[in-house]
PDB file of N, CA and C in Angstrom:
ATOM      1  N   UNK A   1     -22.799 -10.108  -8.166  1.00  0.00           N
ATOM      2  CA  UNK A   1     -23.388  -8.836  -7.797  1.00  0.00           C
ATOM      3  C   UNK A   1     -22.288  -7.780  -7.684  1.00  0.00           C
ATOM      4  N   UNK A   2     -22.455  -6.802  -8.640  1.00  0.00           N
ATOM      5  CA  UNK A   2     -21.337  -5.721  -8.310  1.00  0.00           C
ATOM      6  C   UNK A   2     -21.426  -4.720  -7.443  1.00  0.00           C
ATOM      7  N   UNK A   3     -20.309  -4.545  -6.505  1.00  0.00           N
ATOM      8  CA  UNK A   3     -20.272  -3.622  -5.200  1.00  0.00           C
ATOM      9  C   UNK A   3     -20.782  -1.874  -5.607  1.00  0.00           C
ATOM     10  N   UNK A   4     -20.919  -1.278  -4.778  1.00  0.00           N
ATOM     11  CA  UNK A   4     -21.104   0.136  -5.376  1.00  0.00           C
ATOM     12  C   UNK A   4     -20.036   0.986  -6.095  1.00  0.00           C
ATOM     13  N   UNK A   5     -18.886   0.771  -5.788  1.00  0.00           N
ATOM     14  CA  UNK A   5     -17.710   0.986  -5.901  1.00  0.00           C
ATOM     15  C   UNK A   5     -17.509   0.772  -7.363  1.00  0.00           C
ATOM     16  N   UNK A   6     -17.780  -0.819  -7.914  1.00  0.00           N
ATOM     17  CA  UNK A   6     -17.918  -1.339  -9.188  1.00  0.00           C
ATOM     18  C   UNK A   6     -18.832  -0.675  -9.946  1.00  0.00           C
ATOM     19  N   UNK A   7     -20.308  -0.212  -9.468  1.00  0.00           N
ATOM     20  CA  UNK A   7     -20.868   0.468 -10.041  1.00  0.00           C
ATOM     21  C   UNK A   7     -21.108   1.748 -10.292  1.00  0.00           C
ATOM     22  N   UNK A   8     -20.413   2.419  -9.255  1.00  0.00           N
ATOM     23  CA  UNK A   8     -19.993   4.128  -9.704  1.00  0.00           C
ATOM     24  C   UNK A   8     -18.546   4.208 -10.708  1.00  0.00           C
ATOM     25  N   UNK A   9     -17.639   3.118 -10.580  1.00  0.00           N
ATOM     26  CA  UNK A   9     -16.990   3.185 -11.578  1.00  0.00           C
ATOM     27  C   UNK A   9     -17.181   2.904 -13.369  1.00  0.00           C
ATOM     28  N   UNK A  10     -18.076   2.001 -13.548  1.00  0.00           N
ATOM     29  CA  UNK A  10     -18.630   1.833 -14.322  1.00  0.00           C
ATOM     30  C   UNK A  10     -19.483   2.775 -14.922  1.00  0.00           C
ATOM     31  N   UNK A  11     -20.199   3.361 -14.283  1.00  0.00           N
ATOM     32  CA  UNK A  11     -20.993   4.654 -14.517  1.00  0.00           C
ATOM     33  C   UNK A  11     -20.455   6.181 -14.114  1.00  0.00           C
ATOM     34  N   UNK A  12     -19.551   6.024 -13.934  1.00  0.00           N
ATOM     35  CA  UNK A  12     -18.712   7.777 -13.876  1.00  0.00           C
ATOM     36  C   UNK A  12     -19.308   8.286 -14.593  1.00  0.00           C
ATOM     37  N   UNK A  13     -18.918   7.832 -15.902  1.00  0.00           N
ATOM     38  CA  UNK A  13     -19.165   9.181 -16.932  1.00  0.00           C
ATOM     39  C   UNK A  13     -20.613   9.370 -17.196  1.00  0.00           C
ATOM     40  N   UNK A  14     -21.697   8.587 -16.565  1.00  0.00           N
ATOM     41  CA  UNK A  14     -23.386   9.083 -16.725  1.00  0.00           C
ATOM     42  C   UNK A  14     -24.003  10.024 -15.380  1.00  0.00           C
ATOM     43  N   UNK A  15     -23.083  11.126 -15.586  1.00  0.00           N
ATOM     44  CA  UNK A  15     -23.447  12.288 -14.842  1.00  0.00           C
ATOM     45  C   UNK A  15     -24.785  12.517 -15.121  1.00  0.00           C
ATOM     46  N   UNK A  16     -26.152  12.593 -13.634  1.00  0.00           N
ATOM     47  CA  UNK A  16     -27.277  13.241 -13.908  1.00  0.00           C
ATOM     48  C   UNK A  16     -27.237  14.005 -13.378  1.00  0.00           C
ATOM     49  N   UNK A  17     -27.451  15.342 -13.902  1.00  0.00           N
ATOM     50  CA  UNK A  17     -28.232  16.247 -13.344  1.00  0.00           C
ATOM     51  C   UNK A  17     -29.401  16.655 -12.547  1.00  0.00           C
ATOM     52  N   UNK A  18     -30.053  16.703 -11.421  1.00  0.00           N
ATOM     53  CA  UNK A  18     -30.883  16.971 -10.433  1.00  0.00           C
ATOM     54  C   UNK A  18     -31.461  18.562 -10.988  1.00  0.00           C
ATOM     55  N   UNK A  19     -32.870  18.978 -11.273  1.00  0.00           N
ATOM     56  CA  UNK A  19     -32.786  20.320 -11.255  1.00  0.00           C
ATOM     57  C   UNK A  19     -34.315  20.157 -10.578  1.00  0.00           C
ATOM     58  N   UNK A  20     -34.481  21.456  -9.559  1.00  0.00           N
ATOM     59  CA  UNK A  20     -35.743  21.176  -8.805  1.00  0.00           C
ATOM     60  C   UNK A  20     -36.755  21.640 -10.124  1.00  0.00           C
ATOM     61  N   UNK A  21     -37.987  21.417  -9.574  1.00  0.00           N
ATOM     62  CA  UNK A  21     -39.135  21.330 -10.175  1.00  0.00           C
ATOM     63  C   UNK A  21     -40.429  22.711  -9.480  1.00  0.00           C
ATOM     64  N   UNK A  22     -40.279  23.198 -10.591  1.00  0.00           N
ATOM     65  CA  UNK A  22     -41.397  24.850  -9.849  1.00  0.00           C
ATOM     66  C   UNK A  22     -42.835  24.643 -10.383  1.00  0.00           C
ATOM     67  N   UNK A  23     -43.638  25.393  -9.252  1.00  0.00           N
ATOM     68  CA  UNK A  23     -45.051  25.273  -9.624  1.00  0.00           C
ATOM     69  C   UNK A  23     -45.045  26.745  -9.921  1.00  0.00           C
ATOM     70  N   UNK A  24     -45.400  26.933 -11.771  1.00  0.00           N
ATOM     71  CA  UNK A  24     -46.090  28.376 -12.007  1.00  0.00           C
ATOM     72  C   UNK A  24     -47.702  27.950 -12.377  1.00  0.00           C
ATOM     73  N   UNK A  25     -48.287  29.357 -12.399  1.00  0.00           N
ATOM     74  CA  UNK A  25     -49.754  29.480 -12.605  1.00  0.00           C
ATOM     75  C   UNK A  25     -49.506  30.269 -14.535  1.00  0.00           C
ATOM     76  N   UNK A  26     -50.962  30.379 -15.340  1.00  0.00           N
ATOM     77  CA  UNK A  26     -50.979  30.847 -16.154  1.00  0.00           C
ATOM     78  C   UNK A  26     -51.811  32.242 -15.631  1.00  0.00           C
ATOM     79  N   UNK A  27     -51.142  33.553 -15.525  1.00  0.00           N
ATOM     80  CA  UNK A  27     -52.254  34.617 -15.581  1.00  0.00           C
ATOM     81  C   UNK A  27     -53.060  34.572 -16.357  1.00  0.00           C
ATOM     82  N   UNK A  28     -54.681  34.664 -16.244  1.00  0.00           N
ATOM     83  CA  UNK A  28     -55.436  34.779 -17.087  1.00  0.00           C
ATOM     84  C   UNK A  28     -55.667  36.167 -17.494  1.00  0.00           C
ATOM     85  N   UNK A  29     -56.058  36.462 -18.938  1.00  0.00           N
ATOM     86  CA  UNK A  29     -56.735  37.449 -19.394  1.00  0.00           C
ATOM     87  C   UNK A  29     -58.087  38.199 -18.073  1.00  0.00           C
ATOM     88  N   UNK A  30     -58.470  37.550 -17.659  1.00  0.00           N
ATOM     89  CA  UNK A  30     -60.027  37.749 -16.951  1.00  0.00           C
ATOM     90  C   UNK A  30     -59.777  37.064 -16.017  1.00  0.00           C
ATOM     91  N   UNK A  31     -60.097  38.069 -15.094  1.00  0.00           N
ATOM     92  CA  UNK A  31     -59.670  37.312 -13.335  1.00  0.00           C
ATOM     93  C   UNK A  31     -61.143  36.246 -12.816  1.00  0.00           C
ATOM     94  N   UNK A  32     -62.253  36.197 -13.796  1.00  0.00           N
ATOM     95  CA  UNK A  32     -63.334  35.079 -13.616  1.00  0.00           C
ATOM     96  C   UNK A  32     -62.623  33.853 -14.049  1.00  0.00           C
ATOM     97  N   UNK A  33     -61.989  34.016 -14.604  1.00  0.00           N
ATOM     98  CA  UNK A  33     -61.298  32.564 -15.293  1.00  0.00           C
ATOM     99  C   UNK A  33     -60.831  31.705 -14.677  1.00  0.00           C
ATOM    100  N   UNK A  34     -60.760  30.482 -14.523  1.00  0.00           N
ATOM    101  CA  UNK A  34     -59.491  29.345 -13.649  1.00  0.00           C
ATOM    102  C   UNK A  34     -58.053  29.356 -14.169  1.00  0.00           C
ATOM    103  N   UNK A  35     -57.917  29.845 -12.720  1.00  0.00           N
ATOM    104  CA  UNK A  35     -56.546  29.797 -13.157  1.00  0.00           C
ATOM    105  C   UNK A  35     -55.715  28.041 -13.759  1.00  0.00           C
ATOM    106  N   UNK A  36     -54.823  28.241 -14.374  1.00  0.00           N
ATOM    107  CA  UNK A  36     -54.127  26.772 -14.604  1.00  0.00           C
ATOM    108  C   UNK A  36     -52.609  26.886 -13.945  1.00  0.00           C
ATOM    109  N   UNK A  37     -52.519  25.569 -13.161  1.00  0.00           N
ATOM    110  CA  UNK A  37     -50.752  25.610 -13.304  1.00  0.00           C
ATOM    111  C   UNK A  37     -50.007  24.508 -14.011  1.00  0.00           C
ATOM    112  N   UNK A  38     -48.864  24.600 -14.014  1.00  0.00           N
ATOM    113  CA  UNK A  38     -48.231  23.599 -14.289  1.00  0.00           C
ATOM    114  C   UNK A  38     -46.604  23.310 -13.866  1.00  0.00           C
ATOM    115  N   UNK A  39     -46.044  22.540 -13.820  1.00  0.00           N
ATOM    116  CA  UNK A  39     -44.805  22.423 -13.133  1.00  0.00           C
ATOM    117  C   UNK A  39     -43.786  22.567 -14.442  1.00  0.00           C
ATOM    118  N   UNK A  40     -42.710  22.963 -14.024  1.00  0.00           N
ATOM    119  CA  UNK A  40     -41.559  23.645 -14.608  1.00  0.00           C
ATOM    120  C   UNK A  40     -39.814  23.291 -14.137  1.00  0.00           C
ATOM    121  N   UNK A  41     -39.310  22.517 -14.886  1.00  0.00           N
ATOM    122  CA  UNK A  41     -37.580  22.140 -14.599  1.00  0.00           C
ATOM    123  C   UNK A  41     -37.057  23.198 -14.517  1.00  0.00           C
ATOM    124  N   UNK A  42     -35.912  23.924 -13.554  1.00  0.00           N
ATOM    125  CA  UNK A  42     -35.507  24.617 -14.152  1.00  0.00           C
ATOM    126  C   UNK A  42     -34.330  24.647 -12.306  1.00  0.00           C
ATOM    127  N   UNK A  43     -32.700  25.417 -13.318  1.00  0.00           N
ATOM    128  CA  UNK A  43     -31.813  25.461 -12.404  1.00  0.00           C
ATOM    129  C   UNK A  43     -32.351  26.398 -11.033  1.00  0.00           C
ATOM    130  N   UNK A  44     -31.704  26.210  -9.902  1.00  0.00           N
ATOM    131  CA  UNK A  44     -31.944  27.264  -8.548  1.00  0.00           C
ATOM    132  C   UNK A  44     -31.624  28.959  -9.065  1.00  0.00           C
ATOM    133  N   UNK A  45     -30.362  28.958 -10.042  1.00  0.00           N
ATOM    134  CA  UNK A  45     -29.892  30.506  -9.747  1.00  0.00           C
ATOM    135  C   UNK A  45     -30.713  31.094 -11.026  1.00  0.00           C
ATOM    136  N   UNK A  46     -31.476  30.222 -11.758  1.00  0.00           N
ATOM    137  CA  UNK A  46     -32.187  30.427 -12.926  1.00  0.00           C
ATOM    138  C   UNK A  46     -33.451  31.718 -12.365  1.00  0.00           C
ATOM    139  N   UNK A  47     -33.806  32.384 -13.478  1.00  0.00           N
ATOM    140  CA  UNK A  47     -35.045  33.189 -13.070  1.00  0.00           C
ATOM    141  C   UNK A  47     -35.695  32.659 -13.161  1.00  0.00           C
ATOM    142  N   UNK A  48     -37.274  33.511 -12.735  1.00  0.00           N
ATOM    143  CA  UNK A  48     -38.493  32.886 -12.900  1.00  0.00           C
ATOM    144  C   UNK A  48     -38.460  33.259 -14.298  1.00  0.00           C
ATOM    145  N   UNK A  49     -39.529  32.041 -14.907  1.00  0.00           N
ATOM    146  CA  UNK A  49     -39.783  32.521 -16.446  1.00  0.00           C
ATOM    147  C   UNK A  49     -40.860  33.456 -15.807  1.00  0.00           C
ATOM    148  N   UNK A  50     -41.026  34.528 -16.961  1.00  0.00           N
ATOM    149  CA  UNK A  50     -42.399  35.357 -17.032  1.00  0.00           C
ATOM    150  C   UNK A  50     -43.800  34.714 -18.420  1.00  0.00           C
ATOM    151  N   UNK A  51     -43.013  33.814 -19.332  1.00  0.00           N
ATOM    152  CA  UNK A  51     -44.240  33.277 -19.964  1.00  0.00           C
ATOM    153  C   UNK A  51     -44.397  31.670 -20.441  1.00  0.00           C
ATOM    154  N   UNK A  52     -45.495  31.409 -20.548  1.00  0.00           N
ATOM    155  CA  UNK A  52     -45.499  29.823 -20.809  1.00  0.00           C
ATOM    156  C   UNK A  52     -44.025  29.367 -21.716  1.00  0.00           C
ATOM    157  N   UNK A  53     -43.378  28.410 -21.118  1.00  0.00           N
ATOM    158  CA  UNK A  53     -42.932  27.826 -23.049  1.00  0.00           C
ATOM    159  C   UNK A  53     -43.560  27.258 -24.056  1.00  0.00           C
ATOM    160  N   UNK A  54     -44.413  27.339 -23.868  1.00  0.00           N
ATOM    161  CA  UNK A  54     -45.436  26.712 -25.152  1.00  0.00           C
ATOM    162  C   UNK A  54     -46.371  27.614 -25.313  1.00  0.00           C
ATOM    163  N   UNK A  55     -47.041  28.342 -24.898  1.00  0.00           N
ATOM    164  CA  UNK A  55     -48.125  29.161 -24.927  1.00  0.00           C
ATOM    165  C   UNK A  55     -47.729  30.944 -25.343  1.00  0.00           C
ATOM    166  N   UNK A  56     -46.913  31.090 -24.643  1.00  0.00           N
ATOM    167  CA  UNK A  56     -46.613  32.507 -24.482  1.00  0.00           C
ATOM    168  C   UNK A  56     -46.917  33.199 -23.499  1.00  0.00           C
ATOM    169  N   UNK A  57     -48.612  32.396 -22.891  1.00  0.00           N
ATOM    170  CA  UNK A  57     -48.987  33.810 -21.821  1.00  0.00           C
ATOM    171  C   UNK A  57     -48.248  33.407 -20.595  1.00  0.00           C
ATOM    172  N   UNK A  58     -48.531  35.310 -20.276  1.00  0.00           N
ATOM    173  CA  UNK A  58     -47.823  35.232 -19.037  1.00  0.00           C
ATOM    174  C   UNK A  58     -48.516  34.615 -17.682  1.00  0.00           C
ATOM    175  N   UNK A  59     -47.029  34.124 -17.338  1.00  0.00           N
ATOM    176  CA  UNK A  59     -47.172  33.384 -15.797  1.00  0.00           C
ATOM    177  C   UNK A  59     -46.186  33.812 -14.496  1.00  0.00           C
ATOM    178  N   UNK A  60     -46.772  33.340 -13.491  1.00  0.00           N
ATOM    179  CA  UNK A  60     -45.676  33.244 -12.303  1.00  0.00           C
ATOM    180  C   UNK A  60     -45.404  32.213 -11.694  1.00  0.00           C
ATOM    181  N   UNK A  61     -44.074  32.545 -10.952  1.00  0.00           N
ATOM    182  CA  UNK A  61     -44.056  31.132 -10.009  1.00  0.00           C
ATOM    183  C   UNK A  61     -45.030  31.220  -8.594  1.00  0.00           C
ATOM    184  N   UNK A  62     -45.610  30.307  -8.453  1.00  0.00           N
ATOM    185  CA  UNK A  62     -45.908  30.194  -6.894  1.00  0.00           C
ATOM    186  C   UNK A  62     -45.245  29.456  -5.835  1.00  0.00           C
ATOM    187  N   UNK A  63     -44.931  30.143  -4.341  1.00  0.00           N
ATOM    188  CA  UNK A  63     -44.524  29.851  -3.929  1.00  0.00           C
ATOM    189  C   UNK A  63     -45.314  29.108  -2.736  1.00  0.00           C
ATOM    190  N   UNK A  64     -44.646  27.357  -3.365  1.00  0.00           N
ATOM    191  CA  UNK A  64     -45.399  26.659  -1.793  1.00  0.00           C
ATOM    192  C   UNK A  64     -44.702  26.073  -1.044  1.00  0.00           C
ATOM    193  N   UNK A  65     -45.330  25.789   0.005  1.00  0.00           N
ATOM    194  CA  UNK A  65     -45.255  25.690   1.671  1.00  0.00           C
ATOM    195  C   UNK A  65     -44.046  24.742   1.551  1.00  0.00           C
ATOM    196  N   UNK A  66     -43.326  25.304   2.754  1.00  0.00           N
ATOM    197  CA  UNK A  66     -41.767  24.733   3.042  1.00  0.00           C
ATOM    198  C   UNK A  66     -41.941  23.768   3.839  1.00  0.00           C
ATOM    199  N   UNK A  67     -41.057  22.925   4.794  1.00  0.00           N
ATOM    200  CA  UNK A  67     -41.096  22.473   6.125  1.00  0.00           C
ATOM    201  C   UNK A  67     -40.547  22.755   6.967  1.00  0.00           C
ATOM    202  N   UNK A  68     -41.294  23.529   7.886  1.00  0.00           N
ATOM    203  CA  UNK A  68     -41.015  23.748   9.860  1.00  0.00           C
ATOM    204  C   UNK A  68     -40.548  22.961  10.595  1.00  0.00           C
ATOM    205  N   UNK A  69     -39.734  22.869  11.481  1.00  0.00           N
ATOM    206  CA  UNK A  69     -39.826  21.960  12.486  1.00  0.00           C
ATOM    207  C   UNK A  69     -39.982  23.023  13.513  1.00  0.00           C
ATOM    208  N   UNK A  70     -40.830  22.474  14.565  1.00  0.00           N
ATOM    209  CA  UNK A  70     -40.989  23.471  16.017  1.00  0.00           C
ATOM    210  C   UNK A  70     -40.228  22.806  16.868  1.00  0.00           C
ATOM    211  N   UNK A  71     -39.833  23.391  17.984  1.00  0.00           N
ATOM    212  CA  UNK A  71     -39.012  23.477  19.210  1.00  0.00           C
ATOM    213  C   UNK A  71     -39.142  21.790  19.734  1.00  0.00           C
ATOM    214  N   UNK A  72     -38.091  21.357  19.533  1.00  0.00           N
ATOM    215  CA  UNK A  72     -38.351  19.565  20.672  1.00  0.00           C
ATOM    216  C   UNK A  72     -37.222  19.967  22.023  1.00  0.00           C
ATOM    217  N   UNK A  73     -37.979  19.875  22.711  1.00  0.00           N
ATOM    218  CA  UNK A  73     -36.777  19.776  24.175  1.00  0.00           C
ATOM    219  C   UNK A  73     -36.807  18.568  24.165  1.00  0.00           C
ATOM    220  N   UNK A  74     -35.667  18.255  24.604  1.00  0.00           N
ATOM    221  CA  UNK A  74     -35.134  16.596  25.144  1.00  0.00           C
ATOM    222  C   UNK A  74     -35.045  16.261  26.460  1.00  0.00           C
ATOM    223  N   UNK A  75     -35.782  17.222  27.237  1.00  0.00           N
ATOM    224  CA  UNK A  75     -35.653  17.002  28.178  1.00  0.00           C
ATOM    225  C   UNK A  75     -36.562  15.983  29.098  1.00  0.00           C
ATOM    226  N   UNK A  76     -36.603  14.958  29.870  1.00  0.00           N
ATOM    227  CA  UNK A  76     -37.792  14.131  30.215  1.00  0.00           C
ATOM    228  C   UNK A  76     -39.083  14.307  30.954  1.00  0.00           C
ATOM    229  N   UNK A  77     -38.460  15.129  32.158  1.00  0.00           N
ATOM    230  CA  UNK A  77     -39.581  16.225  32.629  1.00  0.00           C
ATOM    231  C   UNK A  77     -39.990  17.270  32.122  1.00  0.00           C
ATOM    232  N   UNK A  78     -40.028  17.608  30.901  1.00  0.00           N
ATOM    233  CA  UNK A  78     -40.524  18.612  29.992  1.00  0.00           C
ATOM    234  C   UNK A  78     -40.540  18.887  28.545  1.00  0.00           C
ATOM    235  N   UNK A  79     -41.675  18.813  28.093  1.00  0.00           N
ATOM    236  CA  UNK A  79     -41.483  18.694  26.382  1.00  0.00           C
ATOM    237  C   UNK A  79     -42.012  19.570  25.929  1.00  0.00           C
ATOM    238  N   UNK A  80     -41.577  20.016  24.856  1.00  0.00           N
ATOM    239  CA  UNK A  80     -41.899  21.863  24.472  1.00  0.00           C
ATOM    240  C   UNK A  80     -42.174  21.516  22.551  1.00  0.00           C
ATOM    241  N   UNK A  81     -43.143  21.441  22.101  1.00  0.00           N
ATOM    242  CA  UNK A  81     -43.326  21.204  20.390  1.00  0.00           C
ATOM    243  C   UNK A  81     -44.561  22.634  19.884  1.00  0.00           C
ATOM    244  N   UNK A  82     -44.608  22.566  18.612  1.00  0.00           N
ATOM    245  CA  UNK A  82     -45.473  23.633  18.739  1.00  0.00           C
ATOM    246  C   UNK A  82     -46.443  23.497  18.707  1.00  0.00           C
ATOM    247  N   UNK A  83     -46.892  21.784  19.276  1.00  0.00           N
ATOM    248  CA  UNK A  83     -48.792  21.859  19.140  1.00  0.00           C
ATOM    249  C   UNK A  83     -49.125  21.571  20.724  1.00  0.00           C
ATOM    250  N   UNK A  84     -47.592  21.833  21.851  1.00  0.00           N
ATOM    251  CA  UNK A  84     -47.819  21.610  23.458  1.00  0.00           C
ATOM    252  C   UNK A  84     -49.305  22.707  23.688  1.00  0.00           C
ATOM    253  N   UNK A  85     -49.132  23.857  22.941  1.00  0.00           N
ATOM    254  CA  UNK A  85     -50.630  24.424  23.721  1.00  0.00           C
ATOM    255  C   UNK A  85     -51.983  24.026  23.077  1.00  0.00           C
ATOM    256  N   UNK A  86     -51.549  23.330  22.066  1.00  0.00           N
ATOM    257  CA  UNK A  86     -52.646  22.338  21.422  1.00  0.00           C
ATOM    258  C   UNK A  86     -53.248  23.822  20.240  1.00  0.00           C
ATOM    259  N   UNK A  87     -52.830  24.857  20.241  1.00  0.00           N
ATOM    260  CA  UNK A  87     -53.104  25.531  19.067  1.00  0.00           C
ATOM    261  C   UNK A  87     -53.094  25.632  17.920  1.00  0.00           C
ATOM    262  N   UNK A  88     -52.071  24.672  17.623  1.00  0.00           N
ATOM    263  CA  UNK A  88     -52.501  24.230  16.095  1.00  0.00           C
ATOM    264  C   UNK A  88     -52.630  23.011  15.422  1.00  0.00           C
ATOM    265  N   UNK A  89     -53.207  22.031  16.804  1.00  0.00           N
ATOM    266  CA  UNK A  89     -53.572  20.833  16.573  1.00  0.00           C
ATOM    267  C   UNK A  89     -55.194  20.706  16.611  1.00  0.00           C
ATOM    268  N   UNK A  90     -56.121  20.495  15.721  1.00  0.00           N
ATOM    269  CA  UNK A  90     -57.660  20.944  16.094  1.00  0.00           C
ATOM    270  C   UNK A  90     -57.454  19.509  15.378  1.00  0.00           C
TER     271      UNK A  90
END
């Protein structure tokens, strides 16, 4: 069994590249229409494309939901999160 050591040496030179993955929509001609999306490779400092690569029409990126963390006290007599007033726990 080769150590990691053995196996990052062995594989140096198979550099991968990581590039995140974007959700654009297709603008439609006619706002009755469904919209379509589809996901998209592309570098961080890269622009948004403005049109399909395959299609042409124009699109945007959409931007979705990040992750929050709310307030944790560590304290034992008191715990502070953001669903303590139960407001956005239904």
């Amino acid at each position: 069994m080769q150590t990691l050591a053995q196996f990052e040496s062995l594989n140096h030179h198979k550099k991968t590249i990581h590039m995140p993955t974007y959700v654009y929509e297709i603008i439609p001609d006619n706002p009755s229409l469904e919209i379509t999306t589809f996901e998209y490779k592309q570098g961080m400092n890269d622009k948004p494309i403005t049109v399909h690569p395959e299609t042409g029409q124009p699109v945007r990126r959409v931007i979705t939901g990040g992750f929050t963390l709310g307030s944790i006290n560590h304290n034992s007599s008191s715990t502070s999160s953001c669903c303590s007033s139960g407001s956005c726990c239904n």
